[in-house]
N, C-alpha and C. Protein backbone atom coordinates (compact mmCIF):
# COMPACT_ATOMS: atom_id res chain seq x y z
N UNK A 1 -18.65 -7.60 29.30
CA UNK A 1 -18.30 -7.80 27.91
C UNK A 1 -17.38 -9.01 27.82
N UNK A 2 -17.92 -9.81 26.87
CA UNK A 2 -17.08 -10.94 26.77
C UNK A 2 -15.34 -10.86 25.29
N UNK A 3 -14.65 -11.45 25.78
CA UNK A 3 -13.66 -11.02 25.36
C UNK A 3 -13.20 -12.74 24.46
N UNK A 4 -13.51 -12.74 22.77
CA UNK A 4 -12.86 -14.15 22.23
C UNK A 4 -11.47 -13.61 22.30
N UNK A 5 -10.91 -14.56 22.20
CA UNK A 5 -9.28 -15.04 21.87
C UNK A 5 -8.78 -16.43 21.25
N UNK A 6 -7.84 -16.27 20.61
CA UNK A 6 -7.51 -17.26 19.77
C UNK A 6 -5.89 -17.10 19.69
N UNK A 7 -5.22 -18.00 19.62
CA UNK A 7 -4.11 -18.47 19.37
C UNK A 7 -2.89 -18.17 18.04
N UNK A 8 -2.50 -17.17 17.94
CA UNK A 8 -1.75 -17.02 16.35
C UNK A 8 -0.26 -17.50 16.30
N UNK A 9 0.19 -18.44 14.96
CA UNK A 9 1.65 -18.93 15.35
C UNK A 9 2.11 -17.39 16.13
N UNK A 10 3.55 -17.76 16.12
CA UNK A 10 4.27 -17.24 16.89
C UNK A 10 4.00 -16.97 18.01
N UNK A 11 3.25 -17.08 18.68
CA UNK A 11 2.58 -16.47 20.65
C UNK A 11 1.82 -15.48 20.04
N UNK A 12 1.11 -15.16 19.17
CA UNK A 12 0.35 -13.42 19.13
C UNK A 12 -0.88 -14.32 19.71
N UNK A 13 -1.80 -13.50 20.62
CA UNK A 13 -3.37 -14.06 21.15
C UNK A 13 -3.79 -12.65 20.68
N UNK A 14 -5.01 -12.95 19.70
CA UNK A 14 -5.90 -11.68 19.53
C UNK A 14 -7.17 -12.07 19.74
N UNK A 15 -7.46 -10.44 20.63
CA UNK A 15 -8.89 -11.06 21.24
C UNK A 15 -9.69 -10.01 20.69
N UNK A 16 -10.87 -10.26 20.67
CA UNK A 16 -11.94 -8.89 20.30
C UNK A 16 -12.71 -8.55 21.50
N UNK A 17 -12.32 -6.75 21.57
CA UNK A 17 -12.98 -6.79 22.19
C UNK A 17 -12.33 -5.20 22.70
N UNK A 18 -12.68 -4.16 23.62
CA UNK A 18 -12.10 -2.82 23.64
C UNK A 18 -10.94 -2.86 24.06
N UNK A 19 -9.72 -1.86 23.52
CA UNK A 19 -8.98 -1.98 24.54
C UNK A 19 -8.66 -0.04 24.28
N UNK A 20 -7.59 0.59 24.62
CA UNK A 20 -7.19 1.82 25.09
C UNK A 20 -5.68 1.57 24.82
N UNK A 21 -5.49 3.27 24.12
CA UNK A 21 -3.30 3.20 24.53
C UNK A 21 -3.23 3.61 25.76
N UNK A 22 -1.83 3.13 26.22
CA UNK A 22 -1.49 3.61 27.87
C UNK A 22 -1.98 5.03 28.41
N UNK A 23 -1.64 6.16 27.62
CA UNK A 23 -2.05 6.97 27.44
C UNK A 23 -3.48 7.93 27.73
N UNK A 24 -4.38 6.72 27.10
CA UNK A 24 -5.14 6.72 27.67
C UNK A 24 -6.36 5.86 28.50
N UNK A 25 -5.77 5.14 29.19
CA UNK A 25 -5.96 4.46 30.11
C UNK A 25 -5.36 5.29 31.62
N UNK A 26 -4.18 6.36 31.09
CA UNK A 26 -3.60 7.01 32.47
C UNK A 26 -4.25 8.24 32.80
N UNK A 27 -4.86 8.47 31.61
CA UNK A 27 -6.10 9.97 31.15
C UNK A 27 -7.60 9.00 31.94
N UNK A 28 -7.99 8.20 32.22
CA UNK A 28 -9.40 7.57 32.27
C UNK A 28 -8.95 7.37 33.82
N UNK A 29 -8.18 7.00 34.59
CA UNK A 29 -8.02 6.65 35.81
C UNK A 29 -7.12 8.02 36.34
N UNK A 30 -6.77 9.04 35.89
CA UNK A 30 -6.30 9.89 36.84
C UNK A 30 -4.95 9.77 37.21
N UNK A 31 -3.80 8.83 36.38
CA UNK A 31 -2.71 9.01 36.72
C UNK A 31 -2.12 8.88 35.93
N UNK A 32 -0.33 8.73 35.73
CA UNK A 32 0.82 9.26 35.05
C UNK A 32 1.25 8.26 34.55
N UNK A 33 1.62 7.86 33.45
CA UNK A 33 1.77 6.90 32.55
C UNK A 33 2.99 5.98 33.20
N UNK A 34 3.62 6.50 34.01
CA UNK A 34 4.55 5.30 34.61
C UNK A 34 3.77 4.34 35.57
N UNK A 35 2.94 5.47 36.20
CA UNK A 35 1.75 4.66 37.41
C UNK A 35 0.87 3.04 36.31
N UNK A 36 0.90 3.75 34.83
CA UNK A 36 0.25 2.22 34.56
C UNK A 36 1.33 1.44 34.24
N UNK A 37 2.63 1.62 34.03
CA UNK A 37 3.65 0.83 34.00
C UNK A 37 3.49 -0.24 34.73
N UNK A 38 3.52 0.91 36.01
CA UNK A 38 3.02 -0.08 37.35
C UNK A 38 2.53 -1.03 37.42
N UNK A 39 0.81 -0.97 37.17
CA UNK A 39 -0.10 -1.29 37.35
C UNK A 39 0.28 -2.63 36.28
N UNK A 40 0.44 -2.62 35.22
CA UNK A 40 0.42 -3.46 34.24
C UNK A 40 1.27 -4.73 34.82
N UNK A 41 2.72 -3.92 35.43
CA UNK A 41 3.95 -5.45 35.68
C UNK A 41 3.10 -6.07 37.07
N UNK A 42 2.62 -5.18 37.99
CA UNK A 42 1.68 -5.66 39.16
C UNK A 42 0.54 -6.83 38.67
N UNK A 43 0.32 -6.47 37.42
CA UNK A 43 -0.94 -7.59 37.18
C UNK A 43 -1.91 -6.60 37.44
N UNK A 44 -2.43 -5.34 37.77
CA UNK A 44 -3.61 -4.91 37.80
C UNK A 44 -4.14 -4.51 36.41
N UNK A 45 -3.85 -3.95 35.61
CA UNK A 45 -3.96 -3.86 34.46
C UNK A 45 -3.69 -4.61 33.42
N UNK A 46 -4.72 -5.26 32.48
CA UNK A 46 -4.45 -6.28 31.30
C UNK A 46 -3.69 -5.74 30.13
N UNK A 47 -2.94 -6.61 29.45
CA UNK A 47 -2.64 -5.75 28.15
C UNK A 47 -2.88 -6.57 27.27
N UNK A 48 -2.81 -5.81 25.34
CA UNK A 48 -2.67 -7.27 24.98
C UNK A 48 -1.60 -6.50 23.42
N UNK A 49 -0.86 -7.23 23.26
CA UNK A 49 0.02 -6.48 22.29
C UNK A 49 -0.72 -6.51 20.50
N UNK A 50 -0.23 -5.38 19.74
CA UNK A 50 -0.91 -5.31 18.30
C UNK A 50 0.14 -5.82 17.66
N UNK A 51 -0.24 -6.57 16.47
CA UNK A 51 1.19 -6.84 15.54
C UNK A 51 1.78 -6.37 15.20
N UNK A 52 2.03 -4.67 15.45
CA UNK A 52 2.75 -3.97 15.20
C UNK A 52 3.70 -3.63 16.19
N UNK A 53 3.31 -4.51 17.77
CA UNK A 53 4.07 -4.47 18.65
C UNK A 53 3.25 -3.64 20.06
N UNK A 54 3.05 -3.09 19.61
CA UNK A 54 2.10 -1.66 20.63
C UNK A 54 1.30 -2.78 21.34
N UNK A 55 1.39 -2.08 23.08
CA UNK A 55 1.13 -2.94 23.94
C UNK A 55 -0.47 -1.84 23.86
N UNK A 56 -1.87 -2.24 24.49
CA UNK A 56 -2.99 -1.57 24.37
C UNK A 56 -3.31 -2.19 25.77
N UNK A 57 -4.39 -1.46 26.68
CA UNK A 57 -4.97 -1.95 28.01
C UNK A 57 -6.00 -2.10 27.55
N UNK A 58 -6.53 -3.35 27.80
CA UNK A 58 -8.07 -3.65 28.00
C UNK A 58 -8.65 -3.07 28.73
N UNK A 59 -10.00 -2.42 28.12
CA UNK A 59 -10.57 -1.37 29.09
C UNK A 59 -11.28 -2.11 30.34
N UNK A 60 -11.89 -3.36 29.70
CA UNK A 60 -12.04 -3.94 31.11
C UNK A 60 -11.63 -4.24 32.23
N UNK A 61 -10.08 -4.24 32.34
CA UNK A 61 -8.98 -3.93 33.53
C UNK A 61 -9.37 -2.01 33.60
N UNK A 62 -9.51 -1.32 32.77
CA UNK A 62 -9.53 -0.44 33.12
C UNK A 62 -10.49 -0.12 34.15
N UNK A 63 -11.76 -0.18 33.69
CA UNK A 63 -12.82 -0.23 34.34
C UNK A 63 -12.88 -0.84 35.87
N UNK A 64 -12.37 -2.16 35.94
CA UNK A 64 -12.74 -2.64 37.05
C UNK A 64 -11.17 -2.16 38.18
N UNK A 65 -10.34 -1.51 37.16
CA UNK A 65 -9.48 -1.32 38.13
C UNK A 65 -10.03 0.17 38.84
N UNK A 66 -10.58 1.10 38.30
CA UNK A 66 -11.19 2.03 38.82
C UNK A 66 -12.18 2.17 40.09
N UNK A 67 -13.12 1.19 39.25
CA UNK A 67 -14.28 0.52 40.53
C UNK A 67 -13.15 -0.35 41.70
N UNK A 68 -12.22 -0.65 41.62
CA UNK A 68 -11.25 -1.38 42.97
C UNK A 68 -10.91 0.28 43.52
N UNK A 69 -10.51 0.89 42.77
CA UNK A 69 -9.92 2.16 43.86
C UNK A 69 -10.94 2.96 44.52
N UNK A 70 -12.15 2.90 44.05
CA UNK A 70 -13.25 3.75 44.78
C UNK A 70 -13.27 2.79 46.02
N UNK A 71 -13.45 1.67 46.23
CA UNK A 71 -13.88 0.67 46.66
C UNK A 71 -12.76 0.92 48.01
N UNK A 72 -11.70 0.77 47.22
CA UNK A 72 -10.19 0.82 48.58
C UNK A 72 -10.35 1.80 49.08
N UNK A 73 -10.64 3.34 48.52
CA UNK A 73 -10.74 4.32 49.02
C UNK A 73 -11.68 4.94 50.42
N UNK A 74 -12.89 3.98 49.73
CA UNK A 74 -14.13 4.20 51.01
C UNK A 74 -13.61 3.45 51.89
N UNK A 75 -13.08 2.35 51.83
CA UNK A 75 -12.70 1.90 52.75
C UNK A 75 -11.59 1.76 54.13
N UNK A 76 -10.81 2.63 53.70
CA UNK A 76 -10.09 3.73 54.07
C UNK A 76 -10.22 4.54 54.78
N UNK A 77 -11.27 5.54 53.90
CA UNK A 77 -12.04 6.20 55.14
C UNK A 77 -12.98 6.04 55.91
N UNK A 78 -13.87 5.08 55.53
CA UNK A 78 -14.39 4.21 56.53
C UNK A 78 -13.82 3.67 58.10
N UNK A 79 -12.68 4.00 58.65
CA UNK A 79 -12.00 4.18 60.10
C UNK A 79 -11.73 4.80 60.76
C-alpha cells in the first residue's frame, strides 16, 4: 500500500493511508502498550500524529513489524 504525504505549515505531514491507536497496534502484535513505546522510540514502529495531537501507528509498520518477528523467531530456533 502506497502511502501520499504532503507537507502542512507548522511541521504537520498527513499521509493517506491506514493507520491504528497504540492500543491497538499492542492488541494486533501481542504485546503491552509500553512494548510499543518501545518499538516506536527504536524506530520499529511508524507513527504519524492527528491534529488533534494523537500519535496513530501505521499499520504498515505494523504488519511488517510482525512478519520481522516470525522471521527472528524461526530463526532462532533454527540452531
Amino acid at each position: 500500500m502506497e502511502s501520499i504525504h504532503s507537507e502542512l505549515p507548522g511541521g504537520f505531514e498527513t499521509r493517506i493511508g491506514r493507520s491504528v491507536s497504540l492500543d491497538h497496534a499492542a492488541q494486533i502484535l501481542g504485546v503491552s502498550r509500553r512494548t510499543i513505546y518501545n518499538r516506536i522510540r527504536e524506530g520499529r514502529l511508524q507513527t504519524v500524529r492527528t491534529l488533534g495531537g494523537s500519535q496513530r501507528v501505521l499499520i504498515e509498520s505494523v504488519n511488517g513489524g510482525r512478519d520481522r518477528e516470525s522471521f527472528e523467531t524461526r530463526d532462532r530456533t533454527a540452531d
